[in-house]
C-alpha atoms as a PDB file:
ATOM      1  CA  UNK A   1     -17.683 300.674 193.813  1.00  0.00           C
ATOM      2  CA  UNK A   2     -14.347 299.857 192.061  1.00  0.00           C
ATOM      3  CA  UNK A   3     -14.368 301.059 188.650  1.00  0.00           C
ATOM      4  CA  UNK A   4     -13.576 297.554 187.436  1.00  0.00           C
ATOM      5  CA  UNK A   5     -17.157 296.155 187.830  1.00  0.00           C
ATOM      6  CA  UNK A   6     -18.344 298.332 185.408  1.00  0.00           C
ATOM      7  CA  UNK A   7     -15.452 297.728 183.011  1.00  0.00           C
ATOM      8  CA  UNK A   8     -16.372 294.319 183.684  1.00  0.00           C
ATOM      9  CA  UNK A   9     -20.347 294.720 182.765  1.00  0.00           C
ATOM     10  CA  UNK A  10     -19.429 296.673 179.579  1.00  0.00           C
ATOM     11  CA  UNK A  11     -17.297 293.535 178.327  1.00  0.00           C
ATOM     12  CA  UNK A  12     -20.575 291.875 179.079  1.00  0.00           C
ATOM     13  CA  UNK A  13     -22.945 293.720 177.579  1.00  0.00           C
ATOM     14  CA  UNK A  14     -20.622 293.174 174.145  1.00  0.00           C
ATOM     15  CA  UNK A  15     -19.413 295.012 171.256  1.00  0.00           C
ATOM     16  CA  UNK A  16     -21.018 297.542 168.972  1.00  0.00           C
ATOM     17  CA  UNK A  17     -19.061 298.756 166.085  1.00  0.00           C
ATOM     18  CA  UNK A  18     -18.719 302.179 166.359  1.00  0.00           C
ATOM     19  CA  UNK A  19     -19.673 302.883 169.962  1.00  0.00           C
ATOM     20  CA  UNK A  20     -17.170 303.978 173.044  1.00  0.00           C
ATOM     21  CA  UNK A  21     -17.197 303.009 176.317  1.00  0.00           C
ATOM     22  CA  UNK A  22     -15.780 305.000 179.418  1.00  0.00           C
ATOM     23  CA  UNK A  23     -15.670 304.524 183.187  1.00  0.00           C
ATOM     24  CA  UNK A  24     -15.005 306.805 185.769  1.00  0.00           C
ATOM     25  CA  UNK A  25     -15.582 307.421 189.861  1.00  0.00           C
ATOM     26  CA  UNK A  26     -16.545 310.441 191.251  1.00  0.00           C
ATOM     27  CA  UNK A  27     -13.145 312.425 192.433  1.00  0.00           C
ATOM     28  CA  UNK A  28     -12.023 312.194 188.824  1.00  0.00           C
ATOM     29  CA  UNK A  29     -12.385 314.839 186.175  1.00  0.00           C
ATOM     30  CA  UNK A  30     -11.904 318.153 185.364  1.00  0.00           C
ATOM     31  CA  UNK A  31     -14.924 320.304 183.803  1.00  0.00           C
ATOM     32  CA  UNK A  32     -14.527 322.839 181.115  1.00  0.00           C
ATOM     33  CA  UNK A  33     -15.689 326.300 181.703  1.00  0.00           C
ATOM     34  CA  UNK A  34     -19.506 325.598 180.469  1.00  0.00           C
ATOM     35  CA  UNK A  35     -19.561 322.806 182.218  1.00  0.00           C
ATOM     36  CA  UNK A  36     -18.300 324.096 185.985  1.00  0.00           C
ATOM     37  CA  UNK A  37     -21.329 327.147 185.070  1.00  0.00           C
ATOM     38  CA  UNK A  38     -24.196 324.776 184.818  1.00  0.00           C
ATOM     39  CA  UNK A  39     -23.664 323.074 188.533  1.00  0.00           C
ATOM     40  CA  UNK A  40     -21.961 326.036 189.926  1.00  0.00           C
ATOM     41  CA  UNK A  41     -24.515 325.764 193.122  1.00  0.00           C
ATOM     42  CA  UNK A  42     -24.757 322.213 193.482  1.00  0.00           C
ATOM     43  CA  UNK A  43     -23.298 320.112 196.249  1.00  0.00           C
ATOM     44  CA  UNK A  44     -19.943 319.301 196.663  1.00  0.00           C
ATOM     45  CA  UNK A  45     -21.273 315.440 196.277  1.00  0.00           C
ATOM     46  CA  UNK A  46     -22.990 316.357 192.993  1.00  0.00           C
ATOM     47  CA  UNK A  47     -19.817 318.602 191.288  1.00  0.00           C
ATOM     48  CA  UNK A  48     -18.302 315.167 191.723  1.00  0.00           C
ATOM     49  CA  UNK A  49     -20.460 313.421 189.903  1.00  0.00           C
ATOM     50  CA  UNK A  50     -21.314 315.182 187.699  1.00  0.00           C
ATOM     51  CA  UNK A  51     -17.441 315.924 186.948  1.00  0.00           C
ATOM     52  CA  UNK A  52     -17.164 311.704 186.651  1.00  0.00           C
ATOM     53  CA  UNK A  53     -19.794 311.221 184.355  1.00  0.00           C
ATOM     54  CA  UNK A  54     -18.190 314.174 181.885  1.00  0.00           C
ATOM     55  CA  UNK A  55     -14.715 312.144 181.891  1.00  0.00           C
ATOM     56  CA  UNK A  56     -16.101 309.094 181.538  1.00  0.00           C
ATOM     57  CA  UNK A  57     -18.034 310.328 178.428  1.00  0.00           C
ATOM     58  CA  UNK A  58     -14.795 312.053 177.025  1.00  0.00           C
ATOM     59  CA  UNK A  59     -12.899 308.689 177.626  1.00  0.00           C
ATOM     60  CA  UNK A  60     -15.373 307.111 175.854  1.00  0.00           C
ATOM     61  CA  UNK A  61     -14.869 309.910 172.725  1.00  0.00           C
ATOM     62  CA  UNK A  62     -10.499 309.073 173.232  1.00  0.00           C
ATOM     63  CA  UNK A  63     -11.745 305.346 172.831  1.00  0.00           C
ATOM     64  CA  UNK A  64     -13.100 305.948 169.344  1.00  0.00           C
ATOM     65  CA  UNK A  65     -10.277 308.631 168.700  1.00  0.00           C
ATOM     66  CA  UNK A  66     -11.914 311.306 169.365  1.00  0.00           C
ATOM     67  CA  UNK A  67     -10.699 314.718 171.078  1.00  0.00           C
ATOM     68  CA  UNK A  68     -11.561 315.943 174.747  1.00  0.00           C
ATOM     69  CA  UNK A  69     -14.589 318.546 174.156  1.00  0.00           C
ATOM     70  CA  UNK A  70     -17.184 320.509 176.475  1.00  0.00           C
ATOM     71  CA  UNK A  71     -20.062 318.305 177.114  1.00  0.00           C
ATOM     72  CA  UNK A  72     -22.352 321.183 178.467  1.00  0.00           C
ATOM     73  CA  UNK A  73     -25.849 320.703 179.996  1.00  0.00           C
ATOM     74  CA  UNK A  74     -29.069 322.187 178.299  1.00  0.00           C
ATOM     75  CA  UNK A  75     -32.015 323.273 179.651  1.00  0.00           C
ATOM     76  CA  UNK A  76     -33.431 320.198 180.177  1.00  0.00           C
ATOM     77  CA  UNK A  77     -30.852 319.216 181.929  1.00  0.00           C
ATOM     78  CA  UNK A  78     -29.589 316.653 179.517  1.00  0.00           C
ATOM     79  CA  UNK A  79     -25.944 316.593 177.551  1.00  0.00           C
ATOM     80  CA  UNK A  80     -25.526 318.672 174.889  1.00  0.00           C
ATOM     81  CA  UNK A  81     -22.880 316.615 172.735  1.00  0.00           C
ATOM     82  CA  UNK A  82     -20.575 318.059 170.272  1.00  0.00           C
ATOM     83  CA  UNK A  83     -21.771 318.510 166.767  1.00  0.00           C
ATOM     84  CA  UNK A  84     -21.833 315.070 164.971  1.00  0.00           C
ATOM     85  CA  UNK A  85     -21.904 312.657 168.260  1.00  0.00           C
ATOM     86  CA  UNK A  86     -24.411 311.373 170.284  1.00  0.00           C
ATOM     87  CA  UNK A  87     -23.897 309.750 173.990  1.00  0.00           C
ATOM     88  CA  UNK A  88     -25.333 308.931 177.066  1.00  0.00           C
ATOM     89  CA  UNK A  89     -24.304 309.089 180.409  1.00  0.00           C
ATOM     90  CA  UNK A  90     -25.419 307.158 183.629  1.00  0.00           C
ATOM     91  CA  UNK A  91     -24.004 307.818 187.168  1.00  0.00           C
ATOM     92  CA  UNK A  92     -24.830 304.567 189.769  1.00  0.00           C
ATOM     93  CA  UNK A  93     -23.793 302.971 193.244  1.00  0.00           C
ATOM     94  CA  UNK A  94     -20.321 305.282 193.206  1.00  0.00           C
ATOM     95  CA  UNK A  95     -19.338 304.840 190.035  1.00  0.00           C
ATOM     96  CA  UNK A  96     -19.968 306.777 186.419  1.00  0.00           C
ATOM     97  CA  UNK A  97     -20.484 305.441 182.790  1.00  0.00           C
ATOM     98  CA  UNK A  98     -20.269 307.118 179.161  1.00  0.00           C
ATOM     99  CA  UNK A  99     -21.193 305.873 175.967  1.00  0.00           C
ATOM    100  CA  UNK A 100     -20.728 307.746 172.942  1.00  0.00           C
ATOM    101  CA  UNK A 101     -21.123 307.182 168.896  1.00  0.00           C
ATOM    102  CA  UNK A 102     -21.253 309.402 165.928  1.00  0.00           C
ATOM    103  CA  UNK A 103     -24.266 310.495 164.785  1.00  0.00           C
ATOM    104  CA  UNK A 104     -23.371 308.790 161.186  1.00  0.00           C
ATOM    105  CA  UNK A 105     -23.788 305.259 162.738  1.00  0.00           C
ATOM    106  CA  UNK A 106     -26.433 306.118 165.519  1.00  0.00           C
ATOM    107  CA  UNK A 107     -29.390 308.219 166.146  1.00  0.00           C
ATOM    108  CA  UNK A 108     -29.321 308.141 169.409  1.00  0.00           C
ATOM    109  CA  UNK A 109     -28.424 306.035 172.672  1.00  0.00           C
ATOM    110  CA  UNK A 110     -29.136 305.455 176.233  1.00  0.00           C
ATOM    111  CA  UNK A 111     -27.901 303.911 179.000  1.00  0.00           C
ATOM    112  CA  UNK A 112     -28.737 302.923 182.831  1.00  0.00           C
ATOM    113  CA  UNK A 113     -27.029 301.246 185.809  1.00  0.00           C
ATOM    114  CA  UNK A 114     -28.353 300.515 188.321  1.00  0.00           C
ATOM    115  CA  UNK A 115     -28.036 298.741 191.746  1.00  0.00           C
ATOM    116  CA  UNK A 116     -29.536 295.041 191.577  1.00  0.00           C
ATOM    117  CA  UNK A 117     -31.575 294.818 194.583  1.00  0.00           C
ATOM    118  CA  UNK A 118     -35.773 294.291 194.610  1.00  0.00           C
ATOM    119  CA  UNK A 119     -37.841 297.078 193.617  1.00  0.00           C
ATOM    120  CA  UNK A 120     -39.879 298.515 196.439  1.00  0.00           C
ATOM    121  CA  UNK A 121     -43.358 296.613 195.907  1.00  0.00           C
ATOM    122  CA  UNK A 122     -45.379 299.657 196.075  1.00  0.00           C
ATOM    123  CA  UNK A 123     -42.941 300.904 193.155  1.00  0.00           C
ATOM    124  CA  UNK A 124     -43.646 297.742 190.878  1.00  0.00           C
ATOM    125  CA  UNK A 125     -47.535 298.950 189.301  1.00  0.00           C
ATOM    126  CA  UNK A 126     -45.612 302.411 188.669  1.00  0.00           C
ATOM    127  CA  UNK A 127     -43.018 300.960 186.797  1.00  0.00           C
ATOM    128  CA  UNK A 128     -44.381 297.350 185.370  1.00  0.00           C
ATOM    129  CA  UNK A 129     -46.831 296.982 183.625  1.00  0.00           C
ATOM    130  CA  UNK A 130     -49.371 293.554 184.348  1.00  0.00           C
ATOM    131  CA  UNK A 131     -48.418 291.298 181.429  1.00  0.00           C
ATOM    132  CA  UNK A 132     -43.955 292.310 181.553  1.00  0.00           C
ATOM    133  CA  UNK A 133     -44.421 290.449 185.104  1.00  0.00           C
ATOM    134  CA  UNK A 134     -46.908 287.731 184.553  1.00  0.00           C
ATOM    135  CA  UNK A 135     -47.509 285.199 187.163  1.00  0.00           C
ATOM    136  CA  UNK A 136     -43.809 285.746 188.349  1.00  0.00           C
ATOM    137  CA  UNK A 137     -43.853 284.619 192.225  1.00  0.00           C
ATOM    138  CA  UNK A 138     -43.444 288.016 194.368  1.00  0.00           C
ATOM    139  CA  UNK A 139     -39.278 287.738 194.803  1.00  0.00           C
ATOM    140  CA  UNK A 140     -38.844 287.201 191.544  1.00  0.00           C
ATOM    141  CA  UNK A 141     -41.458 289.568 190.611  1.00  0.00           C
ATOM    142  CA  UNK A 142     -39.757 292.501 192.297  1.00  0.00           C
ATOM    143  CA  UNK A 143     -36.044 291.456 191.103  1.00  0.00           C
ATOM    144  CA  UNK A 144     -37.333 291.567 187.484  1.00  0.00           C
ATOM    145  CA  UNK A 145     -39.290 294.705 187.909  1.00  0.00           C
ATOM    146  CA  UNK A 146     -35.980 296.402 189.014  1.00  0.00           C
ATOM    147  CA  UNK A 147     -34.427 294.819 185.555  1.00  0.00           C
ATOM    148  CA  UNK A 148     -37.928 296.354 183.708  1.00  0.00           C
ATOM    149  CA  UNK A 149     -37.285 299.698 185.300  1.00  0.00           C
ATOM    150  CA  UNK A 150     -33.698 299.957 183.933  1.00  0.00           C
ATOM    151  CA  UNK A 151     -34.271 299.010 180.399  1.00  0.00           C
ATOM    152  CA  UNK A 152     -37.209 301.868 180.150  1.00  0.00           C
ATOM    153  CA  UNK A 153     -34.961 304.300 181.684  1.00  0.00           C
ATOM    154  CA  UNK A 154     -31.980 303.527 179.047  1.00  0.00           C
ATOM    155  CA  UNK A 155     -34.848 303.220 176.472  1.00  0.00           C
ATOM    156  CA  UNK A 156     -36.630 306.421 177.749  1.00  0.00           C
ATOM    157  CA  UNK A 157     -32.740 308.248 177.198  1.00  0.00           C
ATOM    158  CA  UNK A 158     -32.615 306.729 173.872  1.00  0.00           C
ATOM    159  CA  UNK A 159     -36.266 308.229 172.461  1.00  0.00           C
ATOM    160  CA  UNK A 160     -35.893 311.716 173.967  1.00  0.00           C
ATOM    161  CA  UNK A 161     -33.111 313.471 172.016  1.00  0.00           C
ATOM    162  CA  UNK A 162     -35.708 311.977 168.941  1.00  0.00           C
ATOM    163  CA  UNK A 163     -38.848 313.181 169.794  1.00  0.00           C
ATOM    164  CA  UNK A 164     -37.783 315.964 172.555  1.00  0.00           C
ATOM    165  CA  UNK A 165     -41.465 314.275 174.526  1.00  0.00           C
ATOM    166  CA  UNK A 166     -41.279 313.224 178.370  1.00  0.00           C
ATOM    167  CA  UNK A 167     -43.596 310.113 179.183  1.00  0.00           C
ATOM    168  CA  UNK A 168     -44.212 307.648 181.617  1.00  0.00           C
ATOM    169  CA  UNK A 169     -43.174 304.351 182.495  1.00  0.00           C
ATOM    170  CA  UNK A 170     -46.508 302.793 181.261  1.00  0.00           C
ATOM    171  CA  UNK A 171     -45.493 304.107 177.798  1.00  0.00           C
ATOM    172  CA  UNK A 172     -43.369 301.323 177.199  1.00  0.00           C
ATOM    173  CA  UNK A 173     -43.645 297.582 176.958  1.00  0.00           C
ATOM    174  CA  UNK A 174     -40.114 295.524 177.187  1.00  0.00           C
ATOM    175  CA  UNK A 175     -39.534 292.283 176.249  1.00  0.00           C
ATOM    176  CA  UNK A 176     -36.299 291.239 177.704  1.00  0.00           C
ATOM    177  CA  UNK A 177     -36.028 288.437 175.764  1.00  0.00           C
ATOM    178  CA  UNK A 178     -35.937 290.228 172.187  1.00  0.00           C
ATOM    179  CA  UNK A 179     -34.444 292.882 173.678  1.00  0.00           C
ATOM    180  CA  UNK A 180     -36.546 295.287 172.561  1.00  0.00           C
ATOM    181  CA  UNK A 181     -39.544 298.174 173.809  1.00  0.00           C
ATOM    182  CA  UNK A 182     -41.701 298.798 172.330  1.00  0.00           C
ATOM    183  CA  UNK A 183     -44.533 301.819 172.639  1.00  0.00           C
ATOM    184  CA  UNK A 184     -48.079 301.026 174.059  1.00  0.00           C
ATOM    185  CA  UNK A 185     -51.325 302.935 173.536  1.00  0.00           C
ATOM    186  CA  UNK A 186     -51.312 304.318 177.282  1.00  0.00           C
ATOM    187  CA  UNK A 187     -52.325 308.324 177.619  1.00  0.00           C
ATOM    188  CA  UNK A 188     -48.691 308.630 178.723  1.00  0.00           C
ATOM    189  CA  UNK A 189     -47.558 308.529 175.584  1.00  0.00           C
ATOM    190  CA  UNK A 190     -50.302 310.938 173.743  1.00  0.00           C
ATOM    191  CA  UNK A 191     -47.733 313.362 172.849  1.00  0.00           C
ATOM    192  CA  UNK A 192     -45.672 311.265 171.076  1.00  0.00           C
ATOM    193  CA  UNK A 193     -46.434 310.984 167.324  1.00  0.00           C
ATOM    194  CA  UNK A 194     -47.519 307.656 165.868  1.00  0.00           C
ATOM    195  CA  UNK A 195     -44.623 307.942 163.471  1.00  0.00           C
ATOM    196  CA  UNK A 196     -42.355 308.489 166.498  1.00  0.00           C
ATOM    197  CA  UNK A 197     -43.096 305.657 168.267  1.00  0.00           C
ATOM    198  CA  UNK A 198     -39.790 303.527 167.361  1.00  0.00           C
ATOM    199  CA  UNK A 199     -39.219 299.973 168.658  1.00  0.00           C
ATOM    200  CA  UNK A 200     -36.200 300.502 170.541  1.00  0.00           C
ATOM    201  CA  UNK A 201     -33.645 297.771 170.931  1.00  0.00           C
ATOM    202  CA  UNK A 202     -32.370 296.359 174.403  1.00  0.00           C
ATOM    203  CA  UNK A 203     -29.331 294.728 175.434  1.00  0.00           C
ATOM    204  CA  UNK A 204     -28.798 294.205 179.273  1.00  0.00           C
ATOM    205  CA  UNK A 205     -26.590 292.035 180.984  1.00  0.00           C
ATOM    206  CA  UNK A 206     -26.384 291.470 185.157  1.00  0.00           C
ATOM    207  CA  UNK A 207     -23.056 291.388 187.600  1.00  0.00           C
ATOM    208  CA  UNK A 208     -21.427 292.499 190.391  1.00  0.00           C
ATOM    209  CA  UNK A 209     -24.712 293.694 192.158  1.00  0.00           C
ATOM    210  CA  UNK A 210     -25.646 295.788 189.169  1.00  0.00           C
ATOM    211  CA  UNK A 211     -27.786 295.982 186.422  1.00  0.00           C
ATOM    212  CA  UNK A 212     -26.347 297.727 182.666  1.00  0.00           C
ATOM    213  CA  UNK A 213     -29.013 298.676 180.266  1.00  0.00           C
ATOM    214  CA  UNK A 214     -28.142 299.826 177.276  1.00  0.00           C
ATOM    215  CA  UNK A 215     -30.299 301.241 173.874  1.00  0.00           C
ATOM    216  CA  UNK A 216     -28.429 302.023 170.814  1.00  0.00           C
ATOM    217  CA  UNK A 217     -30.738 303.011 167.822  1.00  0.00           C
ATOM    218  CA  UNK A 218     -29.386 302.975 164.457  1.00  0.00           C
ATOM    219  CA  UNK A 219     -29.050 305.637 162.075  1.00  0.00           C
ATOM    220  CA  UNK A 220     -31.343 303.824 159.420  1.00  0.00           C
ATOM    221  CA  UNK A 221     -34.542 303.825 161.572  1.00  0.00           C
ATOM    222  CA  UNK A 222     -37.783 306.085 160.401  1.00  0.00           C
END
């Protein structure tokens, strides 16, 4: 996937003040020390990635003036940013993306891309739930359940540095629309405190055969 169609969705998607953009394909990128030590026994395949997604997160840092810094992994496997930043990283169809703010002018943010092809029916009650698809017919049904299942993953990125909670798809409602998701009363989400349940705001935008999801939550939300 040429690096261009994701430069291309990320003119798209449009401008947030204070948030950096990078793009980078696997092959690129050097890690730092901490970095190389977290994936030391992965797959050659993986390193690369993995390597792609870092540089396309520090390009996104150089975009907002930023210097190069380790971007380590933690335990749970997310990025550990460097003190005062917060970022998100997404790595899809051969191709890597980075988005990055400080932590002054965002809480938090996530991001997804994805391929946009039809989610496998038996997928769509895992993902959907009944009244985000309404009476769509069943092509259209499955192309906007693959939409639905982007903007809770980028959502779902957003939350967890917050609330440090893992839940389910059904823990979410989106409304495309008003860009936003909000949290439902499903078991899925038990573990989340009422007075962590944030709406979290949506943009996504659609081209070149993939989808860009992006949530970017203020620093003035409680």
């Amino acid at each position: 996937m040429p690096a261009a169609h994701l430069e291309d969705l990320v003119r798209q998607i449009g401008s947030l003040r204070g948030v950096g953009w990078g793009v980078a394909v696997p092959g690129e990128g050097e890690l730092y020390p901490a970095e190389a030590a977290a994936i030391a026994r992965a797959r050659a395949e993986r390193r690369a990635e993995f390597a792609a997604g870092r540089l396309a997160a520090r390009r996104a840092m150089a975009q907002l003036g930023l210097a190069d810094a380790a971007i380590p992994m933690g335990v749970d496997r997310a990025p550990v940013w460097p003190k005062g930043l917060v970022g998100s990283i997404s790595h899809a169809e051969g191709g890597c993306l980075g988005v990055v703010a400080r932590d002054a002018d965002y809480r938090s943010l996530g991001i997804d891309v994805e391929g946009d092809d039809l989610l496998a029916e038996d997928l769509i009650p895992e993902i959907c739930l009944p009244e985000e698809l309404g009476l769509l017919p069943a092509g259209a049904r499955a192309a906007r359940a693959k939409r639905l299942f982007s903007a809770k993953e980028a959502a779902y990125k957003a939350h967890y540095p917050l609330a440090g909670k893992v839940f389910g798809f059904h823990g979410l409602r989106v409304d495309l629309g008003q860009g936003c998701a909000r949290f439902t009363d499903h078991p899925e989400v038990a573990s989340i405190p009422p007075e962590s349940r944030w709406d979290l705001p949506l943009r996504q935008v659609v081209g070149n055969g993939l989808i860009l999801s992006l949530s970017a939550v203020p620093a003035g939300i409680s």
